[in-house]
C-alpha atoms as a PDB file:
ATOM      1  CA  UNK A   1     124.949  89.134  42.564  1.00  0.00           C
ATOM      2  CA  UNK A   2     121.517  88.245  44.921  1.00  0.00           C
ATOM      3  CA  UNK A   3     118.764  89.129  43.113  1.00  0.00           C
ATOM      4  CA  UNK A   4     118.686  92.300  45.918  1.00  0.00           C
ATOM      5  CA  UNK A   5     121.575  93.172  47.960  1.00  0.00           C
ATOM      6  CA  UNK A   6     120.735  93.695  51.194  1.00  0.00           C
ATOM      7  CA  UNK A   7     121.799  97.259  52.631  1.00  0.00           C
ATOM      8  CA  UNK A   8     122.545  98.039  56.280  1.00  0.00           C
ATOM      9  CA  UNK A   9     123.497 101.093  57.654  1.00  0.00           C
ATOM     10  CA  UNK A  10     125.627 101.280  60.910  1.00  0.00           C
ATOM     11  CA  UNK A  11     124.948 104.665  62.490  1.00  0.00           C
ATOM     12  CA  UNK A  12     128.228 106.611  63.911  1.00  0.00           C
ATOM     13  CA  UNK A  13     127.289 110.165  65.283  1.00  0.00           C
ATOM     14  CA  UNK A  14     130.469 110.957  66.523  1.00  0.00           C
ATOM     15  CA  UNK A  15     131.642 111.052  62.942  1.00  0.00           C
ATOM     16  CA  UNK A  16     129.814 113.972  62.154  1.00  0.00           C
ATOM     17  CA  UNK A  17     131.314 117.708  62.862  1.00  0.00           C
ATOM     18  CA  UNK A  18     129.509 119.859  65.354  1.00  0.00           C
ATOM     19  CA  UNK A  19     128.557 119.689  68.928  1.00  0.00           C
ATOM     20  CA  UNK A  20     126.220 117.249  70.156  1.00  0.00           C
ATOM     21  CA  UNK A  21     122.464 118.704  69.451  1.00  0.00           C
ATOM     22  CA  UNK A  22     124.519 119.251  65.554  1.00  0.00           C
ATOM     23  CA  UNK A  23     126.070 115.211  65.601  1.00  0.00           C
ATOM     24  CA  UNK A  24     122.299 114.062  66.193  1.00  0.00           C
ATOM     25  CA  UNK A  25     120.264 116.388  63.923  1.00  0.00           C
ATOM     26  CA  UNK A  26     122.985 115.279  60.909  1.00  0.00           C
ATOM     27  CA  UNK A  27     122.994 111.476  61.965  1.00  0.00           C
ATOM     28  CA  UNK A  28     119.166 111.619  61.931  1.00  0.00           C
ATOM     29  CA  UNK A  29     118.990 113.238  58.545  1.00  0.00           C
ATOM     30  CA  UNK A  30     121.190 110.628  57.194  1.00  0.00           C
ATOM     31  CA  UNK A  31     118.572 107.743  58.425  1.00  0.00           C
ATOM     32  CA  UNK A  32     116.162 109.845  56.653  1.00  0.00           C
ATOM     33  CA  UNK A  33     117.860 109.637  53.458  1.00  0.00           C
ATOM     34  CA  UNK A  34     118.564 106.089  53.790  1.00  0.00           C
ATOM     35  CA  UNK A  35     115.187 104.971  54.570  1.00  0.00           C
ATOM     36  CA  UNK A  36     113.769 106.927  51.175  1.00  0.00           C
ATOM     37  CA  UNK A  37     116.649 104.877  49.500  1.00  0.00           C
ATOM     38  CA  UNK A  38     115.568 102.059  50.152  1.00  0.00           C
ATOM     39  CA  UNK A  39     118.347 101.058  52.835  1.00  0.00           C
ATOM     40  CA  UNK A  40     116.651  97.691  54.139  1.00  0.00           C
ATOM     41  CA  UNK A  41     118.550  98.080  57.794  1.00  0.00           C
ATOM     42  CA  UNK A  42     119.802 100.558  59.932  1.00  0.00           C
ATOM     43  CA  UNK A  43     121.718  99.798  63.703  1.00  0.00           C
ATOM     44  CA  UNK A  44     122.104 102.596  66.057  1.00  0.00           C
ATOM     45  CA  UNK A  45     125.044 101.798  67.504  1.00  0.00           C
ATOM     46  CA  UNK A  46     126.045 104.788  69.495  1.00  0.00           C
ATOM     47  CA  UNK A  47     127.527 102.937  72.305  1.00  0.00           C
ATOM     48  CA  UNK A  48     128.947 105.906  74.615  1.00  0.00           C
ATOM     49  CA  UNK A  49     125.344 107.334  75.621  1.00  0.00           C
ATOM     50  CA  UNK A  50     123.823 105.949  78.843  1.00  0.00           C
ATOM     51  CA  UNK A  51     120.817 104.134  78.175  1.00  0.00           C
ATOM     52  CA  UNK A  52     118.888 107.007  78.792  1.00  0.00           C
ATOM     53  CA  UNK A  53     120.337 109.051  75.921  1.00  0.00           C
ATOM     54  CA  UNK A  54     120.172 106.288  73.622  1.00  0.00           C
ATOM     55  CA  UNK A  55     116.303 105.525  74.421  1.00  0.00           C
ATOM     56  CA  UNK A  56     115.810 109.410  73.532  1.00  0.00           C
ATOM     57  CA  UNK A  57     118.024 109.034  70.421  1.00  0.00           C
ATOM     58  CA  UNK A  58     115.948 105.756  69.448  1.00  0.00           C
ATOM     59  CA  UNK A  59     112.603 107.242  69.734  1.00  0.00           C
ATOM     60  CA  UNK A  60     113.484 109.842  67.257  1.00  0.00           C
ATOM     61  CA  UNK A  61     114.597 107.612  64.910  1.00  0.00           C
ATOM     62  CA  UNK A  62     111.953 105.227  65.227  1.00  0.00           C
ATOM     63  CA  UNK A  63     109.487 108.287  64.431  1.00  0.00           C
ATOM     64  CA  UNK A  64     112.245 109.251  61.252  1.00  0.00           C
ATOM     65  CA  UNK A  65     111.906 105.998  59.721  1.00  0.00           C
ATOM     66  CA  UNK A  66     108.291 105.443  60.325  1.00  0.00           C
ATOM     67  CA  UNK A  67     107.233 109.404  58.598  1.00  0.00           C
ATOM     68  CA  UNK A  68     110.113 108.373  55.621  1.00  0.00           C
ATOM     69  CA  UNK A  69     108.904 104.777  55.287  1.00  0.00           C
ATOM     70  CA  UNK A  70     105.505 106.634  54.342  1.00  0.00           C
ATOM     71  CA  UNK A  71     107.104 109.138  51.479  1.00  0.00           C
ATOM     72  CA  UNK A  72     108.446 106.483  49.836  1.00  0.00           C
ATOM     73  CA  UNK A  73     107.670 106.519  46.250  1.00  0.00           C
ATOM     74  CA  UNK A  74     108.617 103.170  45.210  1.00  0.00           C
ATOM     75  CA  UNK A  75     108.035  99.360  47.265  1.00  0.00           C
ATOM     76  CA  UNK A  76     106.083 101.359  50.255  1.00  0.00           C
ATOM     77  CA  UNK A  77     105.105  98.227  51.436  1.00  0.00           C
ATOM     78  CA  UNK A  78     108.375  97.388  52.003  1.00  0.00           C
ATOM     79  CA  UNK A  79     110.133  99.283  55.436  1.00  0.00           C
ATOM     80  CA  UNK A  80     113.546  99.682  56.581  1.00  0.00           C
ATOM     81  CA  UNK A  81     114.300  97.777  60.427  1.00  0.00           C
ATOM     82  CA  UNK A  82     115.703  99.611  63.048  1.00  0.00           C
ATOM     83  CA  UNK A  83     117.830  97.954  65.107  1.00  0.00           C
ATOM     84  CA  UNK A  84     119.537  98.833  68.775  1.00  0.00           C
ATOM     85  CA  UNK A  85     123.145  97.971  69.378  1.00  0.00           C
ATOM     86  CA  UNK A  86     122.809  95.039  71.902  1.00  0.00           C
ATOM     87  CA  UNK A  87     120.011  96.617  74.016  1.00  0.00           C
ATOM     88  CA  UNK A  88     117.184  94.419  74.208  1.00  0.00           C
ATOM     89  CA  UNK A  89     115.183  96.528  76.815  1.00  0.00           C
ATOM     90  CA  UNK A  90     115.642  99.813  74.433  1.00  0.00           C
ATOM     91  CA  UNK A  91     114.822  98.132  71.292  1.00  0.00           C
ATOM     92  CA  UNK A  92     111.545  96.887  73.023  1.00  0.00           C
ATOM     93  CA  UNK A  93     110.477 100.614  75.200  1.00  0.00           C
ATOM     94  CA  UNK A  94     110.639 102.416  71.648  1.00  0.00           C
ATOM     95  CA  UNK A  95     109.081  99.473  69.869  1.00  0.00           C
ATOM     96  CA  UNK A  96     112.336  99.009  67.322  1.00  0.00           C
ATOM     97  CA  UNK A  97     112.164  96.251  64.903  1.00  0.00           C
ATOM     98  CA  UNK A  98     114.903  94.227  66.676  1.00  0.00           C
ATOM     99  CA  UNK A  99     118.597  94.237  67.954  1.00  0.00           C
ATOM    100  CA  UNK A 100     122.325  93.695  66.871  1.00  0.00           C
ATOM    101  CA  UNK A 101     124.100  91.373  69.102  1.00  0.00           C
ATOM    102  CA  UNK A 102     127.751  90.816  69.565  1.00  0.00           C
ATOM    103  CA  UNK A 103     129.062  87.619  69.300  1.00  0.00           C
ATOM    104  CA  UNK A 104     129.069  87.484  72.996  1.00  0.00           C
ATOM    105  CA  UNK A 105     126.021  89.232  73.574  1.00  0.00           C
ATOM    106  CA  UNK A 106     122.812  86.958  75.088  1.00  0.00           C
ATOM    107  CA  UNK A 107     121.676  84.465  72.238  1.00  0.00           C
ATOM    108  CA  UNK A 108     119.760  85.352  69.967  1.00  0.00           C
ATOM    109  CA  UNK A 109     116.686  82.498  71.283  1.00  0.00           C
ATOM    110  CA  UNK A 110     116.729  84.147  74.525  1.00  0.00           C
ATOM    111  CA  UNK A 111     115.703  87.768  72.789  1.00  0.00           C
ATOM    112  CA  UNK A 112     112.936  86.211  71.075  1.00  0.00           C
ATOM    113  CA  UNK A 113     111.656  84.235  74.236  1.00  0.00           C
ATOM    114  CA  UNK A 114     112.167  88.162  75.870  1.00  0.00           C
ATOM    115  CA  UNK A 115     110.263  89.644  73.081  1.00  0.00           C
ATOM    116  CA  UNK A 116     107.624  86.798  73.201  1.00  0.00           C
ATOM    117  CA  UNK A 117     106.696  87.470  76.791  1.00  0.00           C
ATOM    118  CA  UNK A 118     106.987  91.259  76.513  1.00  0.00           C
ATOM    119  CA  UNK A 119     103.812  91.021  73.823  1.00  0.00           C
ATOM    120  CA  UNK A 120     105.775  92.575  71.293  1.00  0.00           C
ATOM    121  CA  UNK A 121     105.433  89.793  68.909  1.00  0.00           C
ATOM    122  CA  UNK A 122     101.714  90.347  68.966  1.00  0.00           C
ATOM    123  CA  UNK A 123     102.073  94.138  68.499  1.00  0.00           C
ATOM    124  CA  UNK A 124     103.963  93.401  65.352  1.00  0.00           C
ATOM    125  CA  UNK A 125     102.394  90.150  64.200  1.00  0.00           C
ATOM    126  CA  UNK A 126     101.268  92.677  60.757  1.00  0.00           C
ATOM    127  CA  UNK A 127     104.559  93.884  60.275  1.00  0.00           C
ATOM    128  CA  UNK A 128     106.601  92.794  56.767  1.00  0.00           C
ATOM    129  CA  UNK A 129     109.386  92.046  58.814  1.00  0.00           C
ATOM    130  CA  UNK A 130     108.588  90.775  62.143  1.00  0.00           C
ATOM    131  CA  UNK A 131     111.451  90.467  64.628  1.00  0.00           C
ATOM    132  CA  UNK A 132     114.805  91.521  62.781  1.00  0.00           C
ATOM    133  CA  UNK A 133     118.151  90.148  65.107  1.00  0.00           C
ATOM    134  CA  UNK A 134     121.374  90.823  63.338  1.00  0.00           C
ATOM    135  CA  UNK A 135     124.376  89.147  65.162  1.00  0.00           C
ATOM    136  CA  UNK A 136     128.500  89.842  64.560  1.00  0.00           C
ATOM    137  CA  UNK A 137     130.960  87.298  63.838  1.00  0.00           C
ATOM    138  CA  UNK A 138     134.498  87.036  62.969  1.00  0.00           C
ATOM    139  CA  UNK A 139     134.597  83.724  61.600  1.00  0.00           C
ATOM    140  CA  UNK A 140     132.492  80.819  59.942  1.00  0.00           C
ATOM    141  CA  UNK A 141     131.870  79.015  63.380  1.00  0.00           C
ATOM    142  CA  UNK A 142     130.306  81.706  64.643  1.00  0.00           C
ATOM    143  CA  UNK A 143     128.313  82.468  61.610  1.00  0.00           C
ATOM    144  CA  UNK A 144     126.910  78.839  62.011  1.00  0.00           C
ATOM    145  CA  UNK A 145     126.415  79.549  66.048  1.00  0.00           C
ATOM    146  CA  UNK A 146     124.227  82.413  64.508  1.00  0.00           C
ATOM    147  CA  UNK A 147     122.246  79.937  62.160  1.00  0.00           C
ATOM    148  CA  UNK A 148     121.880  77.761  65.140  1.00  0.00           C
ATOM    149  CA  UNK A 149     120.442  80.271  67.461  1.00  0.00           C
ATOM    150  CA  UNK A 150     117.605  81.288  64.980  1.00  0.00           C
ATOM    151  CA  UNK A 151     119.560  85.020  64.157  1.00  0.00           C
ATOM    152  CA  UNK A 152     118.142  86.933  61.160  1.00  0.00           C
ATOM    153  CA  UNK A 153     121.192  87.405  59.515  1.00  0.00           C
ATOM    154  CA  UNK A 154     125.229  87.507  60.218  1.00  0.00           C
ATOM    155  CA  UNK A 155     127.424  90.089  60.217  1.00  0.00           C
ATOM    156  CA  UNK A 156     130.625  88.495  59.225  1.00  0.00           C
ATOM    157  CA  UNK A 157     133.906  91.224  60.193  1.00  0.00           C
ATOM    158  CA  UNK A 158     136.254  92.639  58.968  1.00  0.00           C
ATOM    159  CA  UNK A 159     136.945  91.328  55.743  1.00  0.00           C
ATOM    160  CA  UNK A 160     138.912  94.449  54.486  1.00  0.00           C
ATOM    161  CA  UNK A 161     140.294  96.646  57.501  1.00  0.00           C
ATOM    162  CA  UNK A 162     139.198  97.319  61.116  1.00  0.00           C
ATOM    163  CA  UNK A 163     141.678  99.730  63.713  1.00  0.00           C
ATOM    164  CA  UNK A 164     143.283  96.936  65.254  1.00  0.00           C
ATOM    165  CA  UNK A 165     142.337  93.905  63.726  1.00  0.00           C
ATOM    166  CA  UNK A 166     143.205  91.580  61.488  1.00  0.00           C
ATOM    167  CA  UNK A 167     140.784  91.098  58.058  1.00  0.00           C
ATOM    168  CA  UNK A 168     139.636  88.019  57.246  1.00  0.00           C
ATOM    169  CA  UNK A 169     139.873  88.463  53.391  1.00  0.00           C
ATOM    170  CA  UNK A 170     137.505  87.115  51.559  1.00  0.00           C
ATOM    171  CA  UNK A 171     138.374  83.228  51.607  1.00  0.00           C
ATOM    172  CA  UNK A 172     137.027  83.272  54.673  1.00  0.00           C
ATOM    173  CA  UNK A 173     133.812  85.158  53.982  1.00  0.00           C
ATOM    174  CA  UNK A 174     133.329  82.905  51.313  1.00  0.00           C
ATOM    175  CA  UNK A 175     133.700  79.980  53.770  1.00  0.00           C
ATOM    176  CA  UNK A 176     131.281  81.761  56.380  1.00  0.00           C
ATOM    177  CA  UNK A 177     128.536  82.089  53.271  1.00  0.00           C
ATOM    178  CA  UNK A 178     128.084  78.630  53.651  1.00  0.00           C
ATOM    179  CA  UNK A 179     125.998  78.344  56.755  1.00  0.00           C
ATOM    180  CA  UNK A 180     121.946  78.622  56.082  1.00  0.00           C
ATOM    181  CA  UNK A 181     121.998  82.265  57.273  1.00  0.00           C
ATOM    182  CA  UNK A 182     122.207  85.672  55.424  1.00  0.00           C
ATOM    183  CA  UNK A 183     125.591  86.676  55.580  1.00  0.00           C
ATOM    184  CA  UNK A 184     126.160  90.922  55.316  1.00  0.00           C
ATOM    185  CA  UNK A 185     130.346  91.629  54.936  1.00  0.00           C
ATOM    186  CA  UNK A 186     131.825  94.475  57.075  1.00  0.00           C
ATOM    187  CA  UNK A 187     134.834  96.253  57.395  1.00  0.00           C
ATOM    188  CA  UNK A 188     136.576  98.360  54.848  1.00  0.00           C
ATOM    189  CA  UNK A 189     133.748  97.995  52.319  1.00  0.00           C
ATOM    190  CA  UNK A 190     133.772 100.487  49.388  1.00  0.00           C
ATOM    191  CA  UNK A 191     131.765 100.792  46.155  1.00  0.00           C
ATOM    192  CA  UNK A 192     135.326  99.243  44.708  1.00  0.00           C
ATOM    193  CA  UNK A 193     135.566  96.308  46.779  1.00  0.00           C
ATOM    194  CA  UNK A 194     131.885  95.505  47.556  1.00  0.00           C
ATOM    195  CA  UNK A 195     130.870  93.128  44.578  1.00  0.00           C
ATOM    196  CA  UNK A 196     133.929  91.153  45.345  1.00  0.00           C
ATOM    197  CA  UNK A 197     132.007  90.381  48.516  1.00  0.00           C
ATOM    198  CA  UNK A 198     128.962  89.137  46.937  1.00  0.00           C
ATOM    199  CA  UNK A 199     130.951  87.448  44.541  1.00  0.00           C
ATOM    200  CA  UNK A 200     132.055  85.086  47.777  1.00  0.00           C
ATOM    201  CA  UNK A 201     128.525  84.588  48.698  1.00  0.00           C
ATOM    202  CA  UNK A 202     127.683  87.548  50.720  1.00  0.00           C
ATOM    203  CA  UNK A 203     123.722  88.539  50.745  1.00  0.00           C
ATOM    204  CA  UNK A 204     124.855  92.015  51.105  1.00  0.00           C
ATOM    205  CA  UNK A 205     127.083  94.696  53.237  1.00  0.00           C
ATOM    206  CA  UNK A 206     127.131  96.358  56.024  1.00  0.00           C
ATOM    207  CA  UNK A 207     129.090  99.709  56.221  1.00  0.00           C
ATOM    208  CA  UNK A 208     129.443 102.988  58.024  1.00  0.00           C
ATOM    209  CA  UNK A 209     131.371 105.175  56.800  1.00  0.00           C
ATOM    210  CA  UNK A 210     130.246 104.011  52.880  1.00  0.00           C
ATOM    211  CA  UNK A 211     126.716 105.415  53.848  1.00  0.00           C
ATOM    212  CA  UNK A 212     127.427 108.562  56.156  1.00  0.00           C
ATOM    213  CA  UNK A 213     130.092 109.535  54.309  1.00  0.00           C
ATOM    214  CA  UNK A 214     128.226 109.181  50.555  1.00  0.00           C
ATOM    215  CA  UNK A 215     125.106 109.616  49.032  1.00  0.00           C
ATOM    216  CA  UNK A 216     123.385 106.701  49.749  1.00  0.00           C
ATOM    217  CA  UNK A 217     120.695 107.170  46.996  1.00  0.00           C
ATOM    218  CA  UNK A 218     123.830 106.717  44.849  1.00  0.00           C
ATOM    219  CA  UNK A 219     125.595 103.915  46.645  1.00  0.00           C
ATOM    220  CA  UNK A 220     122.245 101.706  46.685  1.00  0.00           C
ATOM    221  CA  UNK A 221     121.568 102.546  42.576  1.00  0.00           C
ATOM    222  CA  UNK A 222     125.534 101.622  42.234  1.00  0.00           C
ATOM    223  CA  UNK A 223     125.128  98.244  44.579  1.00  0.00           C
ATOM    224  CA  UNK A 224     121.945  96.819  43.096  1.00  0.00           C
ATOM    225  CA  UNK A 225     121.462  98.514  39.426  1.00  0.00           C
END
């Protein structure tokens, strides 16, 4: 195992029961707990709102993690990154640590040469983490295309299960783990399966419904104690 398994949390509001004010009061309560367990990333990824709705939804998280991030009891210093589904423009209006791209999303050089000009990087030259760009693949070339393009880390999917997809398994992921990038494993990962992942290399995993659908104080002590 790393010596800290990285832990990122892929938001999913729609999961949660209740109308729509309910869906977002419950999805921000579970970034809440995730922050104060230590949860080093979190993507908002709700990608049916208009960009409107998600800039709203975004600046209430970014206020979340930032008042959690200060209750803390343990590694304060240390805060969890927000990141925005593919939307460069949001993640920089509610000052976000960074973005997720998709594999066919702009490269990852072009959002830092965007965040460059926009002054951001100065606004954040004190933060721990700087700027955090997390980037999907589905196999080991473009896990090294993420390497190449100066990404933070790769998301390498789905190694288990995904509606309509075929996993990679974990031959693959192990192959991926190879390029000089932090490699997270997605799809289908449980508290059963998930060492098996770092066993091929992975830095750590990347789950939804593991987090929203657990108690992710519990599901970080069980993935790094």
């Amino acid at each position: 195992m790393p010596p800290k398994c990285l832990l990122y949390y892929i938001t999913d509001r729609r999961a949660f029961p209740g109308d729509e004010s309910s869906r977002r009061r419950r999805l921000l309560e579970k970034m809440r707990e995730a922050v104060r367990a230590g949860v080093d990333y979190i993507q908002l990824r709700e990608k049916d709102l208009s960009i409107r709705e998600l800039e709203l939804l975004a600046r209430e998280a970014v206020g979340v993690i930032r008042e959690s991030s200060q209750l803390r009891t343990e590694n304060r210093e240390l805060r969890t990154a927000l990141l925005i589904n593919s939307r460069t423009d949001v993640a920089l209006a509610v000052q976000a640590d960074g973005v997720h791209l998709r594999s066919d999303d702009i490269s990852p050089l072009d959002v830092r040469s965007a965040w460059k000009r926009s002054g951001a990087a100065t606004a954040r030259q004190n933060s721990p983490q700087g700027l955090v760009i997390g980037f999907s693949c589905h196999s080991p070339a473009e896990v090294a295309r993420a390497a190449a393009s100066e990404a933070t880390f790769a998301v390498f999917a789905p190694v288990f299960e995904k509606k309509d997809a075929r996993p990679t398994g974990l031959n693959l992921l192990k192959e991926a783990c190879l390029a000089n990038i932090s490699v997270l494993a997605l799809g289908g990962i449980t508290l059963a399966n998930a060492h098996s992942c770092l066993a091929a290399g992975a830095d750590g995993i990347a789950a939804v419904r593991l987090f929203q659908d657990n108690d992710i104080a519990a599901v970080v002590k069980a993935m790094r104690g």
